[in-house]
Protein backbone atom coordinates (compact mmCIF):
# COMPACT_ATOMS: atom_id res chain seq x y z
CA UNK A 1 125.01 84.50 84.58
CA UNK A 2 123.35 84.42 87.87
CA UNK A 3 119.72 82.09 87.42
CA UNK A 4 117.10 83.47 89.82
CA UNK A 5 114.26 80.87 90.74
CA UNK A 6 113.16 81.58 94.99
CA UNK A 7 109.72 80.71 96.55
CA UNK A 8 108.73 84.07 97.72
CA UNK A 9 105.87 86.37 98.60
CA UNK A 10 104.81 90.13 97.49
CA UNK A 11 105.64 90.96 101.28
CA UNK A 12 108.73 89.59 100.71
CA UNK A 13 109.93 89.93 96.71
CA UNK A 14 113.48 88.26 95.82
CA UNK A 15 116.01 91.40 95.58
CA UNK A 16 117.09 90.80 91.70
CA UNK A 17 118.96 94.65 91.57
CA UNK A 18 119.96 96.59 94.54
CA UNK A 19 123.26 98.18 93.68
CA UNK A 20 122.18 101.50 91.66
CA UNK A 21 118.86 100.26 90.79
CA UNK A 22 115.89 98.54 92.42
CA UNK A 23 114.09 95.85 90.76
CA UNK A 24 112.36 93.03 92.85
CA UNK A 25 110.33 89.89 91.66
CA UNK A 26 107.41 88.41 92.74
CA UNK A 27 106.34 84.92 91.13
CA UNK A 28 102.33 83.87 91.17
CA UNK A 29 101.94 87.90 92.42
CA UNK A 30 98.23 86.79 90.60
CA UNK A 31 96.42 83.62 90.71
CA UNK A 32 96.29 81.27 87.83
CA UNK A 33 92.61 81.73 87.09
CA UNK A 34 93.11 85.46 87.49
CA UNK A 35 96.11 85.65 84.92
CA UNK A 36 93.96 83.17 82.27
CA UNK A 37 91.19 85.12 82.75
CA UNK A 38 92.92 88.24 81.55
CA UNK A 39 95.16 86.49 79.06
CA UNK A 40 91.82 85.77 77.24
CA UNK A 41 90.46 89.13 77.43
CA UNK A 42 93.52 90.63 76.51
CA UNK A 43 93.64 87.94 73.14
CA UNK A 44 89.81 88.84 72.63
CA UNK A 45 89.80 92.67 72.99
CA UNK A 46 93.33 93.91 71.86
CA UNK A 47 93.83 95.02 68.64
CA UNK A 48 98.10 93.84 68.13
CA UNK A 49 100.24 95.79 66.08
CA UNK A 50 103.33 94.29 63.59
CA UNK A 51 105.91 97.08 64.12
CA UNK A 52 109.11 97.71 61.95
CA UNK A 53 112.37 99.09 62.05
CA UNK A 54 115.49 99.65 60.20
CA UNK A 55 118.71 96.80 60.58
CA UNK A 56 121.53 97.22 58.11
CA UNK A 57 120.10 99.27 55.84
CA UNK A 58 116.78 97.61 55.44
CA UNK A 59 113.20 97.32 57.45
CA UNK A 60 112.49 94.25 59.34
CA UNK A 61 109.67 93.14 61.67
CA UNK A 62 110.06 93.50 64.58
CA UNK A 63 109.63 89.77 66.23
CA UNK A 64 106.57 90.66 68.31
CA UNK A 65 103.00 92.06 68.20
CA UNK A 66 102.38 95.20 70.26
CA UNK A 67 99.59 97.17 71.55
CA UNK A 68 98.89 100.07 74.17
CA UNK A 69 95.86 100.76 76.59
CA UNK A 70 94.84 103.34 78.96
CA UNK A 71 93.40 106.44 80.08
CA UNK A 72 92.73 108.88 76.80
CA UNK A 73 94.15 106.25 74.66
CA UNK A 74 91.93 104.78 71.16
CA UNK A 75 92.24 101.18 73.35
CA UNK A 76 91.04 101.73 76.80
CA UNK A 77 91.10 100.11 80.06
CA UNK A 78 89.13 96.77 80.43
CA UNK A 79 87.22 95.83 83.99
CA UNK A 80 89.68 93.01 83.93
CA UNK A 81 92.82 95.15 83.46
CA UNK A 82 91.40 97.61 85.72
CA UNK A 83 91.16 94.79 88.57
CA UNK A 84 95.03 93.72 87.96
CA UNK A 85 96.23 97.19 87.83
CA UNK A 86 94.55 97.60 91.00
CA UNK A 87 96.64 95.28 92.74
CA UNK A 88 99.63 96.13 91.09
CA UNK A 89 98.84 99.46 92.52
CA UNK A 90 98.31 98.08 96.03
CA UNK A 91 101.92 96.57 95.79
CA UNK A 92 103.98 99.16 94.24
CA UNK A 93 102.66 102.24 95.87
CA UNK A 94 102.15 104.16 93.32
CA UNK A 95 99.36 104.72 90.39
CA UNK A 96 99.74 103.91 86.58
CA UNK A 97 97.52 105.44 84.25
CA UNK A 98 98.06 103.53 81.21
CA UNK A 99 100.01 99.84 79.96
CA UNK A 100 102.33 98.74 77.27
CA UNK A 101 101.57 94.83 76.11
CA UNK A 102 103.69 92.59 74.00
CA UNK A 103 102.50 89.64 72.79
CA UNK A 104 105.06 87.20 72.02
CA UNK A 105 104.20 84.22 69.83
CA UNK A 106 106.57 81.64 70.32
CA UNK A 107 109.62 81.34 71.34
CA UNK A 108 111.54 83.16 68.02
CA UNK A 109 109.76 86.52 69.18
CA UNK A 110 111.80 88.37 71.30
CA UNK A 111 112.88 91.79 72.96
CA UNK A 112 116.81 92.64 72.40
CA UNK A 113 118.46 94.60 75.32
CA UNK A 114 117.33 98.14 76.52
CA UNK A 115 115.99 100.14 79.01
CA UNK A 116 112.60 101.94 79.76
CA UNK A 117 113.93 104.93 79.46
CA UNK A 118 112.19 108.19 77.32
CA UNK A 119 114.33 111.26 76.84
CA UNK A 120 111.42 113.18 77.38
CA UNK A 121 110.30 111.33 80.57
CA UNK A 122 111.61 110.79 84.15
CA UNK A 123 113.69 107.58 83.87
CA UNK A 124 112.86 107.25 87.40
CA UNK A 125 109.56 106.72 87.41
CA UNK A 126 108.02 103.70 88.40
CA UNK A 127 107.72 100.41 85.64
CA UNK A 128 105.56 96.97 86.95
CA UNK A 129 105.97 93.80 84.63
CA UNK A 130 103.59 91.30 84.59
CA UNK A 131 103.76 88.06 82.18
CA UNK A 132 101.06 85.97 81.59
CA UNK A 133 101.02 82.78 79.20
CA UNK A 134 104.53 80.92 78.39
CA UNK A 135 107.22 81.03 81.14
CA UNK A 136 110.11 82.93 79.81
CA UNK A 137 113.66 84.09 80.33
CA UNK A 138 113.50 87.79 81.57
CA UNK A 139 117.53 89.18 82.13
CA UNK A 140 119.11 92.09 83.15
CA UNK A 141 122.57 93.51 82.95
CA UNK A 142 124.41 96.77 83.56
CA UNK A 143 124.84 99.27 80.97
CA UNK A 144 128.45 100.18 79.74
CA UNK A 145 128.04 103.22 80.81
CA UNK A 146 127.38 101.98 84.46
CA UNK A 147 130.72 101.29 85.10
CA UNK A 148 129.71 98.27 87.13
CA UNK A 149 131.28 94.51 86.37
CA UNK A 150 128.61 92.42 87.21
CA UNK A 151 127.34 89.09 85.97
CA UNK A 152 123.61 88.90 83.61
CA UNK A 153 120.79 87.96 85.77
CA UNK A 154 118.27 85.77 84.59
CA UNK A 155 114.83 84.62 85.87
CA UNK A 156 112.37 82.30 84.48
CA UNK A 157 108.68 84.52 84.63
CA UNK A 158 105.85 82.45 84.29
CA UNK A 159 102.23 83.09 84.55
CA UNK A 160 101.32 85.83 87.01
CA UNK A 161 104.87 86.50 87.75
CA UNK A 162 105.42 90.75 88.47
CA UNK A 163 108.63 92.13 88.01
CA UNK A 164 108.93 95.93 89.32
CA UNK A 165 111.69 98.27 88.38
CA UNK A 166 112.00 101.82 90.33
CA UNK A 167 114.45 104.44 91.56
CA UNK A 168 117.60 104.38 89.19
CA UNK A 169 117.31 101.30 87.27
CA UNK A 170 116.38 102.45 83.70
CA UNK A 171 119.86 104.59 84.26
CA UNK A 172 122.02 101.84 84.97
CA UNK A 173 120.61 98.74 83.58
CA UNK A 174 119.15 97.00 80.86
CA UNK A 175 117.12 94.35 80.38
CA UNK A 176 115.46 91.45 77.53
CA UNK A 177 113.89 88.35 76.71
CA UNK A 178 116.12 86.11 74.47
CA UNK A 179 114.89 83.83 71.88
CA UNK A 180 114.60 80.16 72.97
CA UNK A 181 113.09 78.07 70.14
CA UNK A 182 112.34 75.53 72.73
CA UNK A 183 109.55 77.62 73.58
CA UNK A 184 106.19 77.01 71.53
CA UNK A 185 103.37 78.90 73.96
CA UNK A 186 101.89 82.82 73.59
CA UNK A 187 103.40 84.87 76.30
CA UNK A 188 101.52 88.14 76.82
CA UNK A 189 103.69 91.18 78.87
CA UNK A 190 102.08 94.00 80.67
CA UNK A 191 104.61 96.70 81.57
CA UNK A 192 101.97 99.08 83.10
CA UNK A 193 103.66 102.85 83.39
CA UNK A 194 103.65 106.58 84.95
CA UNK A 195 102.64 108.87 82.01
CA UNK A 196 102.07 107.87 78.66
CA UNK A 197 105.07 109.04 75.87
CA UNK A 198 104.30 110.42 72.96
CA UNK A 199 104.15 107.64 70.94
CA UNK A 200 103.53 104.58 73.21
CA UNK A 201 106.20 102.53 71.55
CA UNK A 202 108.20 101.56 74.49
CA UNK A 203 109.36 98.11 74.88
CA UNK A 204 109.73 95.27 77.81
């Protein structure tokens, strides 16, 4: 496994993926105060969801809380959100009209591997990462059906840290976040998005 951890700048993101995908990393891409300040509001204003699914035959929890916000969406937008997104906007190039959050509670809550990808959607389009809260272990890999033999990346994102995934990635790689029990802080993800599915349940 290949452990990312570079000083760099949003002028200058670290590469992560540049063979048929292109996903770059920016730590601190927001201030501390900036990243607390919306990790608060986010706490205060966001209504979390406990989502299930079926394993072997039975429901389980799924080990994180989820929520959704945007334009034309029962949670909307708030001024502090709107600032962020701004900037995120700024950086990436491109506009996202609405943002998929996962709040993680400690370290057993988790994300298993997958891609961004809706069979209804453009697996192209445009996906911007930002964690706030606990630093944790964000990795990506090719897909089997990549054909590529390449080693898991892994990068520690902390508080402010943006990750942004474009072009081909969601077609050729996937990505989690791993337990690590070691881990006792809240980590809040934004993956803000290009078009809002159907049901919002998309994961990062």
């Amino acid at each position: 496994m290949r452990q990312i951890g570079l000083f760099v700048t949003p002028e200058e993101p670290t590469v992560l993926v540049g063979e048929r995908g292109d996903v770059t990393y920016v730590p601190e891409f927001i201030d501390a105060a900036t990243g607390t300040r919306l990790f608060e509001d986010l706490h205060e204003t966001t209504q979390w969801r406990a989502d299930t699914r079926m394993m072997y035959g039975r429901r389980v929890l799924v080990p994180r809380e989820t929520a959704a916000r945007g334009e034309r969406m029962p949670q909307p937008w708030t001024p502090a959100l709107l600032e962020v997104r701004a900037r995120i906007e700024a950086h990436a190039g491109t506009a996202f009209d609405w943002v998929f959050i996962n709040r993680y509670r400690n370290g057993n809550d988790s994300v298993a591997w997958h891609n961004d990808d809706d069979a209804e959607e453009d697996a192209r389009r445009v996906v911007a990462s930002l964690s706030l809260g606990a630093t944790r272990s964000f990795q990506l890999r090719p897909k089997r059906s990549s054909g590529m033999d390449m080693k898991k990346i892994a990068v520690d994102v902390g508080h402010g840290d943006l990750i942004l995934m474009r072009g081909d990635t969601q077609l050729n790689w996937e990505h989690a976040v791993p337990k690590d029990p070691r881990v006792a802080g809240v980590r809040i993800n934004l993956t803000f998005r290009q078009h809002r599915p159907r049901d919002a349940r998309s994961v990062s």
